[in-house]
Protein backbone atom coordinates (compact mmCIF):
# COMPACT_ATOMS: atom_id res chain seq x y z
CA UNK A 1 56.56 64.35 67.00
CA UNK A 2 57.96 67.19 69.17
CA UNK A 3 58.40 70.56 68.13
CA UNK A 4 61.13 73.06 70.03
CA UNK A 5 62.66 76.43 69.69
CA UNK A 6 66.69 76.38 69.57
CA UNK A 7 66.87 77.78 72.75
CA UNK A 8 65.21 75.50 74.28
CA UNK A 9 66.55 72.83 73.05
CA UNK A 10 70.21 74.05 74.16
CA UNK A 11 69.05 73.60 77.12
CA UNK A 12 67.29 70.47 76.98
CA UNK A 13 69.49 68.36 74.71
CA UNK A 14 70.23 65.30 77.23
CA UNK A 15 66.84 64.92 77.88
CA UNK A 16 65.80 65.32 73.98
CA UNK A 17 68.35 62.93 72.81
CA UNK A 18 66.94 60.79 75.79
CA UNK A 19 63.57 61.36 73.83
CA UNK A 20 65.39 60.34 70.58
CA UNK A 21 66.29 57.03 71.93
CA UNK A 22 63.00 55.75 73.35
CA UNK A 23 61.31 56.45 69.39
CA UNK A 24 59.80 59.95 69.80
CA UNK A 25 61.22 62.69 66.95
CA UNK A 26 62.11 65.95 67.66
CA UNK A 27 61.52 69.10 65.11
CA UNK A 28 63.86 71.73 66.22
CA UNK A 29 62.87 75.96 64.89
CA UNK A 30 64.89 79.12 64.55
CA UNK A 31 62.51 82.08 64.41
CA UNK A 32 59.29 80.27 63.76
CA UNK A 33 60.66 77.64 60.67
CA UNK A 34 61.95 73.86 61.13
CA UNK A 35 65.76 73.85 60.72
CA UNK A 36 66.47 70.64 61.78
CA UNK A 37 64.58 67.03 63.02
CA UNK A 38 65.99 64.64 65.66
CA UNK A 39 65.75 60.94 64.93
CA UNK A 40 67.37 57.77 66.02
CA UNK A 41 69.88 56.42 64.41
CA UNK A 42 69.62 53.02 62.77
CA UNK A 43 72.75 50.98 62.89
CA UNK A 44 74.33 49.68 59.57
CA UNK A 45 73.18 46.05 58.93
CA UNK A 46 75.60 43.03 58.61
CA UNK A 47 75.43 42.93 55.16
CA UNK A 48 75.86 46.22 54.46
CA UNK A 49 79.42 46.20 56.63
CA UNK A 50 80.27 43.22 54.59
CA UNK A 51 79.95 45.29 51.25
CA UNK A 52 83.05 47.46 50.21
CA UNK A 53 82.91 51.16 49.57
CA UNK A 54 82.44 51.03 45.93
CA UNK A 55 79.52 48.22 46.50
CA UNK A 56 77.54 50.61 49.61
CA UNK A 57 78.17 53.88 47.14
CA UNK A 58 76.42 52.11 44.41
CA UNK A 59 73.46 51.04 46.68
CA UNK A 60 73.14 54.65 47.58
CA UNK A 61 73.39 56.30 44.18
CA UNK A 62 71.71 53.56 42.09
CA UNK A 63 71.14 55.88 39.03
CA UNK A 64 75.13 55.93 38.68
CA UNK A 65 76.43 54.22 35.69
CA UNK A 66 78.56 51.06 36.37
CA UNK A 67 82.36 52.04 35.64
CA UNK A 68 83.65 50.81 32.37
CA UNK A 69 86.97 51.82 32.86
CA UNK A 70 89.22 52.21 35.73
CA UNK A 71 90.84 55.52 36.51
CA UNK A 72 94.41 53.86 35.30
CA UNK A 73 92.67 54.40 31.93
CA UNK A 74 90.71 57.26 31.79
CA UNK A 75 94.24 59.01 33.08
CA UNK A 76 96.07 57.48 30.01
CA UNK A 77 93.15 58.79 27.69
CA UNK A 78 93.34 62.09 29.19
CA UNK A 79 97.32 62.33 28.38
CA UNK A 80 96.75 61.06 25.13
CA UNK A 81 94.60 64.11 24.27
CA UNK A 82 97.08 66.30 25.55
């Protein structure tokens, strides 16, 4: 893992995305303290492009309850208490 001052890495971002690419991980610092860390990007798997936004939203928030209702209901509830 690199580490590099903001500056520096302004000037230096081809080469540290270059870096990126090839595995290595860069820390960049403002003033001393890591803001932000470089990493490559892994592309979405097959499956997970073959899973619809409610399906990939659930797979990232797995504590969230299942819906019980759709949102034509709860909006009928809610004028009903009105």
């Amino acid at each position: 893992m690199r580490t590099i001052g903001l500056a520096e890495a302004k000037a230096q971002l081809s080469a540290l995305i270059d870096a990126v690419q090839a595995g290595d991980e860069v820390v960049i610092t403002r003033r001393g303290h890591a803001v932000a860390r470089l990493v490559r990007d892994h592309p979405a798997s097959q499956q997970d492009d073959a899973l619809t936004w409610p399906q990939r939203f659930r797979r990232m928030h797995p504590a969230s309850a299942p819906m019980t209702r759709t949102a034509v209901e709860l909006v009928r509830e809610l004028r009903e208490e009105l």
